[in-house]
Each structure stands twice: as C-alpha cells, then as structure tokens.
Protein backbone atom coordinates (compact mmCIF):
# COMPACT_ATOMS: atom_id res chain seq x y z
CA UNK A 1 170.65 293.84 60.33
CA UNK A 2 172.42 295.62 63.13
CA UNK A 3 170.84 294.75 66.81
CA UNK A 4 170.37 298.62 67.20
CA UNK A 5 167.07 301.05 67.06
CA UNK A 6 163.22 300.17 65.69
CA UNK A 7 164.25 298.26 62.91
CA UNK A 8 165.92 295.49 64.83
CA UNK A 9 163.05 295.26 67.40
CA UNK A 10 160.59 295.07 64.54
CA UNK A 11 162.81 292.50 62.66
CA UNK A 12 162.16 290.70 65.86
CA UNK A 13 158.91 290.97 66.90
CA UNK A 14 157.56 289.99 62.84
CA UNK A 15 160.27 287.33 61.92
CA UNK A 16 161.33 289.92 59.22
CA UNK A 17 165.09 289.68 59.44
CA UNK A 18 168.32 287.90 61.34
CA UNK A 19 169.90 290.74 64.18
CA UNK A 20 173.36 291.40 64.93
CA UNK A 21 175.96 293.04 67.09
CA UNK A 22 176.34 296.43 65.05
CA UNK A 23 180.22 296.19 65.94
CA UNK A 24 180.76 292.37 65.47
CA UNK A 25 181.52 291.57 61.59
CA UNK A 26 181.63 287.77 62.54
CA UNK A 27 178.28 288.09 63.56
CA UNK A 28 176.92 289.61 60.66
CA UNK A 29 178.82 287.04 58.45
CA UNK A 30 177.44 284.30 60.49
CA UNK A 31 173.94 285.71 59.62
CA UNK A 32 174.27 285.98 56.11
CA UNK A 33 175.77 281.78 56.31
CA UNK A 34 172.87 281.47 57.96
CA UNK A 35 170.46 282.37 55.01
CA UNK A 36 172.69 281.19 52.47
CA UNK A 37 172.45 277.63 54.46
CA UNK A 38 168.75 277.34 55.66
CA UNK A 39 166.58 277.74 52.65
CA UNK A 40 163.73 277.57 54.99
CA UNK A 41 164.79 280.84 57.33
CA UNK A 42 165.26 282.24 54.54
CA UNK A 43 161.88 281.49 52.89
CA UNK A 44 160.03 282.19 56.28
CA UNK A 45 161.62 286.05 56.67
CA UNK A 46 160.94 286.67 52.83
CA UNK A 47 157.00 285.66 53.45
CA UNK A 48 157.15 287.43 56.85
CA UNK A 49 158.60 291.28 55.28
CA UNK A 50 155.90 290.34 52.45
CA UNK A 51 152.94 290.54 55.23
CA UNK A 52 154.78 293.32 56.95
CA UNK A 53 155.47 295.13 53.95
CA UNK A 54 151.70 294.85 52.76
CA UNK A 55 150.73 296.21 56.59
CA UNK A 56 152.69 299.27 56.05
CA UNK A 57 152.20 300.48 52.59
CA UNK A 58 152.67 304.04 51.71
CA UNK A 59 148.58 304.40 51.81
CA UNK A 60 147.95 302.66 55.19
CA UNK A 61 150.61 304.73 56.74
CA UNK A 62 148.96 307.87 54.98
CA UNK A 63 145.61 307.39 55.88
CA UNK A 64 146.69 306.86 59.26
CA UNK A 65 148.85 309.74 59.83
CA UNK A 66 145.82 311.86 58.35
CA UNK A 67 143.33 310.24 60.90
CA UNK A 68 145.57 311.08 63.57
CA UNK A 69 146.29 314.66 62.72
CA UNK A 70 142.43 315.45 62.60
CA UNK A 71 142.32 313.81 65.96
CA UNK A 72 144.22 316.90 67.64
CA UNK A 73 142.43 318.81 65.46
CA UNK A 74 144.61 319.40 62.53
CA UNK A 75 143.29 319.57 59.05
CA UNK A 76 146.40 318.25 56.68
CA UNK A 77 147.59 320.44 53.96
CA UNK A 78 149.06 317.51 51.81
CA UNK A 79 148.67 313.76 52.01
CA UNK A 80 150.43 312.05 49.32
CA UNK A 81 150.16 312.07 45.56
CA UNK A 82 146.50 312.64 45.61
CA UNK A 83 146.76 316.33 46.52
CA UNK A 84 145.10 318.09 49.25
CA UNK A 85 142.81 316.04 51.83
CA UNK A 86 139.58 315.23 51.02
C-alpha cells in the first residue's frame, strides 16, 4: 500500500501490510515480489489483518462511536442495522 495517510501507519504499527513510495512503481512491484517470494510475510500479514480486522468490526466500531456520542451528551438517532439506540 502507498506510504501515505492512516492506513500506511496502521499497516505499520499491526504488521497488516508491506508500504510504499505512492510515486515509485518499482517499489510497489518490489512489494508485491516480496509476497509472492516469502510465503511466510505473507502468512504473517494475512493472520495479522485477521486480528485487526476482528478488532474493528462494524459492531465494535458502532458501539464505540455510540459510547462516545453519549459522552458529550448526545443521544444517537441511528446506530446501525438494529434501528434506533437502545
């Protein structure tokens, strides 16, 4: 993934992907060698954006965002597929 924004920080902070230069293409070929070639890098960032994914499922995320709405003191209207907040 490109070296640029959140995603590349958390893709190195977990272990969840390979960054690169946005504007190098060798570098982002060189990355995808890289996985092609070590089975084991490969294996480790699939099991890594497997934990992360589980982390930061569509329910954890809700359930957090609702917690910190009523912490400034706003009631959410909607908070998912499960209708209004309970």
């Amino acid at each position: 993934m490109s070296a640029v924004g959140l995603t590349a920080a958390l893709a190195n902070k977990t272990g969840t992907g390979i960054v690169a230069d946005p504007t190098d293409g060798f570098a982002h070929a060189y990355a995808v060698m890289r996985l092609l070639d070590d089975k084991q890098l490969y294996q480790s960032i699939v099991e890594s954006g497997l934990r992360l994914a589980a982390e930061y499922s569509f329910d954890t995320e809700r359930a957090e965002l609702i917690r910190l709405y009523r912490a400034i003191g706003v009631e959410p209207l909607v908070t998912g597929e499960r209708g209004p907040a309970s």
